[in-house]
Protein backbone atom coordinates (compact mmCIF):
# COMPACT_ATOMS: atom_id res chain seq x y z
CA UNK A 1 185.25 108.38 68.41
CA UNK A 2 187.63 111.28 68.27
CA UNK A 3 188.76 113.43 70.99
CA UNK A 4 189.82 116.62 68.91
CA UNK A 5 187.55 118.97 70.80
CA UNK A 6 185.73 120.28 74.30
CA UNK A 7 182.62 118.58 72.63
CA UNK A 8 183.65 115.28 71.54
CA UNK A 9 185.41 114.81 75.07
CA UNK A 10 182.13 115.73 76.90
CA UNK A 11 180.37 113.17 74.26
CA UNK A 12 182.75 110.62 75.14
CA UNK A 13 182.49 110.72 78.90
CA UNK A 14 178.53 110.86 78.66
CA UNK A 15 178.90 107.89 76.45
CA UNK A 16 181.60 106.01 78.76
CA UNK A 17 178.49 107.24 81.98
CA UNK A 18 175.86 105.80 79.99
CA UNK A 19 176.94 102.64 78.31
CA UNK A 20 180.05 101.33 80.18
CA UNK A 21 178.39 101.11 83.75
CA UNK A 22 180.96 98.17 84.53
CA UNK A 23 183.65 100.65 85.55
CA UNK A 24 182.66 100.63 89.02
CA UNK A 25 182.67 97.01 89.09
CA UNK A 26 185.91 96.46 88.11
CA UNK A 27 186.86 99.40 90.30
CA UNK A 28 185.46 97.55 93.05
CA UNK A 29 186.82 93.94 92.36
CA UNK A 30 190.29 95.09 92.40
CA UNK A 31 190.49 97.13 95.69
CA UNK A 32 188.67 93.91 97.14
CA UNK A 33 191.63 91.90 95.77
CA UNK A 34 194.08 94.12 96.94
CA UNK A 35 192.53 94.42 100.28
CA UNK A 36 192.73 90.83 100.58
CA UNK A 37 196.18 90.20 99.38
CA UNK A 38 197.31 92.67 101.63
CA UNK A 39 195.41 91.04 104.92
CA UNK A 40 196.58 88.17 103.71
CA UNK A 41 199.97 88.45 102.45
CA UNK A 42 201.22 90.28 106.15
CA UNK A 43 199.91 87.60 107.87
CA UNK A 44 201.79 85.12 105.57
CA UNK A 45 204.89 86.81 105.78
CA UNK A 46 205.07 87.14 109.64
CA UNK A 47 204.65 83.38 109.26
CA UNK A 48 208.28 83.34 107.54
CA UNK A 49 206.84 82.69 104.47
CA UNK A 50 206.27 84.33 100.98
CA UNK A 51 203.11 84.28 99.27
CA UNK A 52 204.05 81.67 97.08
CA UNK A 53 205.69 79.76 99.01
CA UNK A 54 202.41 79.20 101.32
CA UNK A 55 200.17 78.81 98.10
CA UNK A 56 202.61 75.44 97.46
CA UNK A 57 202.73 74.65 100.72
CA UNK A 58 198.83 74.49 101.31
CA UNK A 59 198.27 73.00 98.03
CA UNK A 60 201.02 69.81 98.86
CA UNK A 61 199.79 69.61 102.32
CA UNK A 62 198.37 66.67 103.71
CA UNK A 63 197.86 65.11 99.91
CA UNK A 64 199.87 62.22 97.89
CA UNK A 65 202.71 63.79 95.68
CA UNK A 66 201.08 65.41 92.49
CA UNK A 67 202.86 66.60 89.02
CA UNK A 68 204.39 70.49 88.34
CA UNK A 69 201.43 70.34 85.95
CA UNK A 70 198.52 69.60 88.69
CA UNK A 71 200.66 72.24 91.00
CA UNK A 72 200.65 74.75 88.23
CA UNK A 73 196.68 73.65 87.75
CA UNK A 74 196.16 74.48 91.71
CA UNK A 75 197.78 77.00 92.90
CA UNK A 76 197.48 80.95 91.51
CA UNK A 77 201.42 80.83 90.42
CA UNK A 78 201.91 81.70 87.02
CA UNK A 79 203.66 79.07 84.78
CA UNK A 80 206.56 81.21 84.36
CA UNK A 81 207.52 81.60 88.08
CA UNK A 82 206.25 77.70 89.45
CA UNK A 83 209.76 76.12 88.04
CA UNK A 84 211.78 79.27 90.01
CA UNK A 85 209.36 78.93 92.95
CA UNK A 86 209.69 75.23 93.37
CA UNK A 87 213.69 75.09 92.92
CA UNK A 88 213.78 77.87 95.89
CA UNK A 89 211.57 75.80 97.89
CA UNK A 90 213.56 72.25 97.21
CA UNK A 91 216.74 74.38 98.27
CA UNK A 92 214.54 75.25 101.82
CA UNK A 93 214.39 72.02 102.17
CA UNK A 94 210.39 72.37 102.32
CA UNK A 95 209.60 70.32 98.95
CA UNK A 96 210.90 67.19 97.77
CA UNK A 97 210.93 66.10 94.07
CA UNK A 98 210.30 62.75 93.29
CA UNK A 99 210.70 60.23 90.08
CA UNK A 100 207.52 59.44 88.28
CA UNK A 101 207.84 55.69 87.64
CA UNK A 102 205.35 56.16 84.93
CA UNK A 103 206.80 58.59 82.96
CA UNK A 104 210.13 59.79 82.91
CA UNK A 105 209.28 63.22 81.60
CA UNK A 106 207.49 63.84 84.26
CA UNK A 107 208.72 64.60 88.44
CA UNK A 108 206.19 64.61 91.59
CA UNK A 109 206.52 67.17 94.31
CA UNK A 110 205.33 66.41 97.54
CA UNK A 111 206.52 67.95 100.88
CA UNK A 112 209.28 67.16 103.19
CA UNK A 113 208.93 67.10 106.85
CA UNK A 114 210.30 70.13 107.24
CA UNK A 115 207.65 71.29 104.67
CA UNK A 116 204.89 69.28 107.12
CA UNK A 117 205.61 70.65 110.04
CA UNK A 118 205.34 73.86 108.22
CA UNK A 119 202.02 72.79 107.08
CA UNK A 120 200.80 72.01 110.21
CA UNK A 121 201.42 75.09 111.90
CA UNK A 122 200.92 77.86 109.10
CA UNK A 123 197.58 76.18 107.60
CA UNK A 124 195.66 76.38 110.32
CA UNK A 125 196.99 79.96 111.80
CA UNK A 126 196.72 81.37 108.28
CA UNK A 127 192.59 80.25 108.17
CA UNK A 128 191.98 81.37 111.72
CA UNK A 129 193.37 84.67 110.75
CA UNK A 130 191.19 84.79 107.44
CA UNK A 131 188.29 83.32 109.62
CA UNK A 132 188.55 86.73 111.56
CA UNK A 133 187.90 88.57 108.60
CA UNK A 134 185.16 86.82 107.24
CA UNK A 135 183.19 86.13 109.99
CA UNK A 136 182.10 89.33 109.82
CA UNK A 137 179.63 88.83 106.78
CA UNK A 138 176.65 86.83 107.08
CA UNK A 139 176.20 82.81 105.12
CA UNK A 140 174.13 84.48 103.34
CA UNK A 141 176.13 87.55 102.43
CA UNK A 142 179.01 84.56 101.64
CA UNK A 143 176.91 82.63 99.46
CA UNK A 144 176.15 85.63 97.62
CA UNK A 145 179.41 87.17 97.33
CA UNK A 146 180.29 82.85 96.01
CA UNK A 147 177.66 83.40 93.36
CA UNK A 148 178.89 86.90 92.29
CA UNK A 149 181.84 86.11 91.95
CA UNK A 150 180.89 82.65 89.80
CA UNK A 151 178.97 84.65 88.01
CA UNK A 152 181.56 86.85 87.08
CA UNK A 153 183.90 84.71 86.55
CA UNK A 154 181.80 82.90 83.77
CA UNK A 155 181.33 85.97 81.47
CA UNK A 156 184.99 85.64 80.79
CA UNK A 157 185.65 81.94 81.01
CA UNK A 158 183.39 79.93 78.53
């Protein structure tokens, strides 16, 4: 569809009104995101922690040592930035990296006690302070934001 004149640009944003009614959606879904990460992020960070660095730490909390694969498989890190992430967090002294007696190629993280103690104090804080937030919508309003979202999530992922 060209865009060469008043006409055609009128056509186009009657088509894009009519037909592509998802805007709003998407509008919507990303301000809900970023309203999120922001709660949640400040609260994070006036833990002493980063974002990422809490993701790892909940997701090796309170579990047997797992693989930078099942991390990467857990956690919303991209692959690019786990390997970065991890060595920062190994220099913290938060995460320790461990042989895999099965295969060589392979490492398990798991955390320290340092990393524990962490755990035990920023997990907890962290869901009270999202609790706050959420407890503001209804189970049923939850359970149908859950299926929304599900929903959504399965016209992309097949």
């Amino acid at each position: 569809m060209g865009l060469e004149t008043e006409l055609d640009i009128g056509q186009y944003m009657d088509y894009i009104s009519t037909y592509m009614n998802f805007l709003p959606i998407i509008k919507q879904l990303a301000r809900a995101y970023q309203g999120f990460e922001g709660y949640s992020s400040t609260h994070i960070r006036g833990l002493g922690l980063l974002p990422v660095q809490f993701d790892v730490i909940a997701t090796l909390g309170n579990q047997p040592p797992i693989t930078y694969k099942q991390l990467g498989e857990k956690t919303l890190i991209s692959k690019s930035s786990l390997t970065g992430v991890v060595e920062r967090m190994v220099q913290k002294g938060f995460i320790a990296i461990l042989e895999n007696p099965d295969d060589a190629r392979s490492h398990f993280l798991t955390l320290t006690v340092k990393g524990q103690k962490i755990f035990e104090k920023a997990f907890p804080e962290h869901l009270q302070h999202l609790e706050m937030a959420f407890q503001k919508l209804s189970k049923k309003q939850m359970k149908e934001i859950e299926e929304s979202l599900k929903t959504l999530k399965s016209i992309f992922i097949s």
